[in-house]
N, C-alpha and C. Protein backbone atom coordinates (compact mmCIF):
# COMPACT_ATOMS: atom_id res chain seq x y z
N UNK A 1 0.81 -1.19 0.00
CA UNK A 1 0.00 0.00 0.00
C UNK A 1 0.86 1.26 0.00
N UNK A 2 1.68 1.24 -0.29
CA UNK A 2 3.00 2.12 -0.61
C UNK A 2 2.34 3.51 -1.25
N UNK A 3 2.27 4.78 -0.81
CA UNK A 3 1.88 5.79 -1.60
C UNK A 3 0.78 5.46 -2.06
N UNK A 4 -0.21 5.02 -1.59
CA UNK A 4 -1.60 4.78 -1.72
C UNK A 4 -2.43 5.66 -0.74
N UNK A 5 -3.14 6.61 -0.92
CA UNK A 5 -3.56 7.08 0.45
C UNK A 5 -5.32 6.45 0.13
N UNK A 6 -5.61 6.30 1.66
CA UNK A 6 -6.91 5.74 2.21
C UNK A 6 -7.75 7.12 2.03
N UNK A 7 -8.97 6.84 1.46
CA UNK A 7 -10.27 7.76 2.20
C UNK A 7 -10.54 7.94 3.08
N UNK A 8 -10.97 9.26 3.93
CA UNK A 8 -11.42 9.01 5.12
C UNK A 8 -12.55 8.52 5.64
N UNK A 9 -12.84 8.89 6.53
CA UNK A 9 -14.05 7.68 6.93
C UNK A 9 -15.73 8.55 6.41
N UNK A 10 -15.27 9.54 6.67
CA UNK A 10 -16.38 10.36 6.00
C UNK A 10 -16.72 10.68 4.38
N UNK A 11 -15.44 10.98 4.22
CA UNK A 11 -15.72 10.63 2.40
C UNK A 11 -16.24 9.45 1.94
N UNK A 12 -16.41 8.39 2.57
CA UNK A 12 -16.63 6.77 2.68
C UNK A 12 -17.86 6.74 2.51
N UNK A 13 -18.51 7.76 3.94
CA UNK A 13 -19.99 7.58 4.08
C UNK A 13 -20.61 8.62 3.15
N UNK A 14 -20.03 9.71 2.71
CA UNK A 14 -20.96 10.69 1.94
C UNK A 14 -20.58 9.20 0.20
N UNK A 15 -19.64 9.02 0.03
CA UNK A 15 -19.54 8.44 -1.20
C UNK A 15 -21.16 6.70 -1.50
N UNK A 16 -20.77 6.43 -0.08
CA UNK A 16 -21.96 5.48 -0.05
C UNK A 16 -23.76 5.98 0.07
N UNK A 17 -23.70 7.60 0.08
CA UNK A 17 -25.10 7.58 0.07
C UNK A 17 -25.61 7.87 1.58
N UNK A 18 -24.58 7.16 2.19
CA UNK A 18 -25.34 6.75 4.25
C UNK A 18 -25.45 8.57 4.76
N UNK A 19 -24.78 9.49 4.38
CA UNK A 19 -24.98 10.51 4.52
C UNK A 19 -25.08 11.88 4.10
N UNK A 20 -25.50 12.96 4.16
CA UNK A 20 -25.34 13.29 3.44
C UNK A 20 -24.07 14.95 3.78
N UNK A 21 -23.41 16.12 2.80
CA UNK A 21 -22.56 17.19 3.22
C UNK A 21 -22.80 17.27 4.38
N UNK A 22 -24.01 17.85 4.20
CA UNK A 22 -24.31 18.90 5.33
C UNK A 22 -24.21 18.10 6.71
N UNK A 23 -24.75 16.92 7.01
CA UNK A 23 -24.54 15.76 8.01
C UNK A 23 -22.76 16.16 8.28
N UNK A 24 -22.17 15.59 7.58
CA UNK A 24 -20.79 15.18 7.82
C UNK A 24 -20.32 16.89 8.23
N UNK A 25 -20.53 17.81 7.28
CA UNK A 25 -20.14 19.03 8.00
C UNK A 25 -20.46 19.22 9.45
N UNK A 26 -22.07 18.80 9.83
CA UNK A 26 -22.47 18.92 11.34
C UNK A 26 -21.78 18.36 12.19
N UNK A 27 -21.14 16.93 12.07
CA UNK A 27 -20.90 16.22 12.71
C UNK A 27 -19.20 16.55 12.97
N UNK A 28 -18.60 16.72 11.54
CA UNK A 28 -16.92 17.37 12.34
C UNK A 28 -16.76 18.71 12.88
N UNK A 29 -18.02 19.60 12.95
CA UNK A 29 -18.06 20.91 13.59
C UNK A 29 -18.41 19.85 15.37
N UNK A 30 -19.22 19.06 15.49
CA UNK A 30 -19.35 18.23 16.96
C UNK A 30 -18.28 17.79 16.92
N UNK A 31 -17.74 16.93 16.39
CA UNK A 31 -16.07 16.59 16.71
C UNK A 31 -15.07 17.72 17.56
N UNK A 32 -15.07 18.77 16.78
CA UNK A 32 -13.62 19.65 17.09
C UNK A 32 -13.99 19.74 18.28
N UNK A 33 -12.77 19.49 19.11
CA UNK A 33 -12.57 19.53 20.87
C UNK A 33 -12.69 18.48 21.51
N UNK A 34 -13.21 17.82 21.03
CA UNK A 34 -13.60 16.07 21.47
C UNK A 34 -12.43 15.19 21.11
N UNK A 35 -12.10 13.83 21.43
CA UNK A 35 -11.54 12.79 21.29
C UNK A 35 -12.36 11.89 20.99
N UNK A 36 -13.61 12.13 20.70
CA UNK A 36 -14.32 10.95 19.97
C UNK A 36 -14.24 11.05 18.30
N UNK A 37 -14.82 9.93 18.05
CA UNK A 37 -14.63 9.54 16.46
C UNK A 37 -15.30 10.27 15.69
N UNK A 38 -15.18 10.06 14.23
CA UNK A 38 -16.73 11.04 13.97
C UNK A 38 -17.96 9.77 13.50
N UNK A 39 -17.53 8.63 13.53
CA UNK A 39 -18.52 7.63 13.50
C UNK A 39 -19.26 7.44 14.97
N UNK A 40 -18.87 7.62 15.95
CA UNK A 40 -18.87 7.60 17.29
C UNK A 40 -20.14 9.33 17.46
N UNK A 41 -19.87 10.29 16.97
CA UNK A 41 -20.47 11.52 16.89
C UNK A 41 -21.95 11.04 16.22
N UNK A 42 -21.73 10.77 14.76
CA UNK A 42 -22.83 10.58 13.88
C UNK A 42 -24.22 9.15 14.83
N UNK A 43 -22.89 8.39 15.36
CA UNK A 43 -24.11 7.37 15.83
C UNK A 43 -24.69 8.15 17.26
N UNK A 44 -23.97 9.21 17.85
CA UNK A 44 -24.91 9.91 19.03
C UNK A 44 -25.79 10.96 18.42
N UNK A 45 -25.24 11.75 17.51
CA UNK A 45 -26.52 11.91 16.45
C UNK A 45 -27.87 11.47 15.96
N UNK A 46 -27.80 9.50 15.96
CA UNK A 46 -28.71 9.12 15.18
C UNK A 46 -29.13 8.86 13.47
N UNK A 47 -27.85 9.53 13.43
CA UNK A 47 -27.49 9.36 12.00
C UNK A 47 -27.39 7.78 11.34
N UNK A 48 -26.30 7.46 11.81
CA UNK A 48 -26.37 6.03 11.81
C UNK A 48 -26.11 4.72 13.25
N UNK A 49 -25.60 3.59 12.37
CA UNK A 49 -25.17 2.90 13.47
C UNK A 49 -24.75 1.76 13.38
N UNK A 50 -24.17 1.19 14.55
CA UNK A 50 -22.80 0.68 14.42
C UNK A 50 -22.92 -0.54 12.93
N UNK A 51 -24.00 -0.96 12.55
CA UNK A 51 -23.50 -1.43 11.17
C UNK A 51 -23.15 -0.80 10.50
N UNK A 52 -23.65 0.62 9.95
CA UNK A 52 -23.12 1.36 9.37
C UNK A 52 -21.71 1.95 9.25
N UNK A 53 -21.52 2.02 10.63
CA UNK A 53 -19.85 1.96 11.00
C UNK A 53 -18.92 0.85 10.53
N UNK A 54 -19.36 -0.02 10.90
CA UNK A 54 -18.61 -1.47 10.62
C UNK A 54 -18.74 -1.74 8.89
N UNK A 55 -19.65 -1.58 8.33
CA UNK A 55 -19.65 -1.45 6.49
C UNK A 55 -18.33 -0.35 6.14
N UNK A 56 -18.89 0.76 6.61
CA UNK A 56 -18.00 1.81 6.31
C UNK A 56 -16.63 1.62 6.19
N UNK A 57 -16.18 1.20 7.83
CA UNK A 57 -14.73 0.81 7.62
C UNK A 57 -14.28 -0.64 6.93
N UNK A 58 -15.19 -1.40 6.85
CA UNK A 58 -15.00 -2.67 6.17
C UNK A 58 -14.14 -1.63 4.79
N UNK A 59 -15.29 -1.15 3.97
CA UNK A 59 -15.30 -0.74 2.59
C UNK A 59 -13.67 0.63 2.40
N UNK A 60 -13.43 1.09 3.67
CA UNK A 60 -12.23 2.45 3.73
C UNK A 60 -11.36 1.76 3.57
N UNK A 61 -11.22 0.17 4.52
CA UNK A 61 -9.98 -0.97 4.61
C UNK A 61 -10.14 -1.87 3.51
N UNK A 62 -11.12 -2.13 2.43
CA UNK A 62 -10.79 -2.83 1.66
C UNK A 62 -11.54 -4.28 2.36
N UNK A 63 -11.86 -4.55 3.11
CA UNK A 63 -12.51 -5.32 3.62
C UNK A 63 -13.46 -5.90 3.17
N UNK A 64 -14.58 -7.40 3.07
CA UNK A 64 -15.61 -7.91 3.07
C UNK A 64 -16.60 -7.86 3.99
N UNK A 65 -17.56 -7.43 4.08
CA UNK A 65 -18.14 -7.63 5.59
C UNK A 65 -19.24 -9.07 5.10
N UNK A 66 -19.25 -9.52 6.16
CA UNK A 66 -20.88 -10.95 6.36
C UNK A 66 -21.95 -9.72 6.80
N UNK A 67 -23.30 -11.06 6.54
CA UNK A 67 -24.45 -10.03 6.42
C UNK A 67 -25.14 -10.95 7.42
């Protein structure tokens, strides 16, 4: 994976549909100052949840997920 850079986890979820700008803008404006995630933010939101999380990073890592 040499000079390959990863998506972040949010480009992940706006690219899949699960959310949408304005969401992901809300949610890293709740981030700044925090040490939580922004998947961790969005699911105290209600936005999504933890499958959604777990797809997400399946799909950022290249991963398979089971259903």
């Amino acid at each position: 994976m040499a000079g390959k850079t990863r998506k972040r986890f949010g480009e992940v979820l706006l690219e899949a549909g699960i959310i949408s700008r304005k969401q992901l803008e809300e949610a890293l404006n709740a981030q700044k100052g925090t040490r939580k995630s922004l998947g961790k933010i969005l699911e105290e939101q209600k936005i999504i949840g933890q499958k959604d999380i777990a797809a997400t990073l399946a799909r950022q890592f290249g991963f398979k997920t089971v259903r």
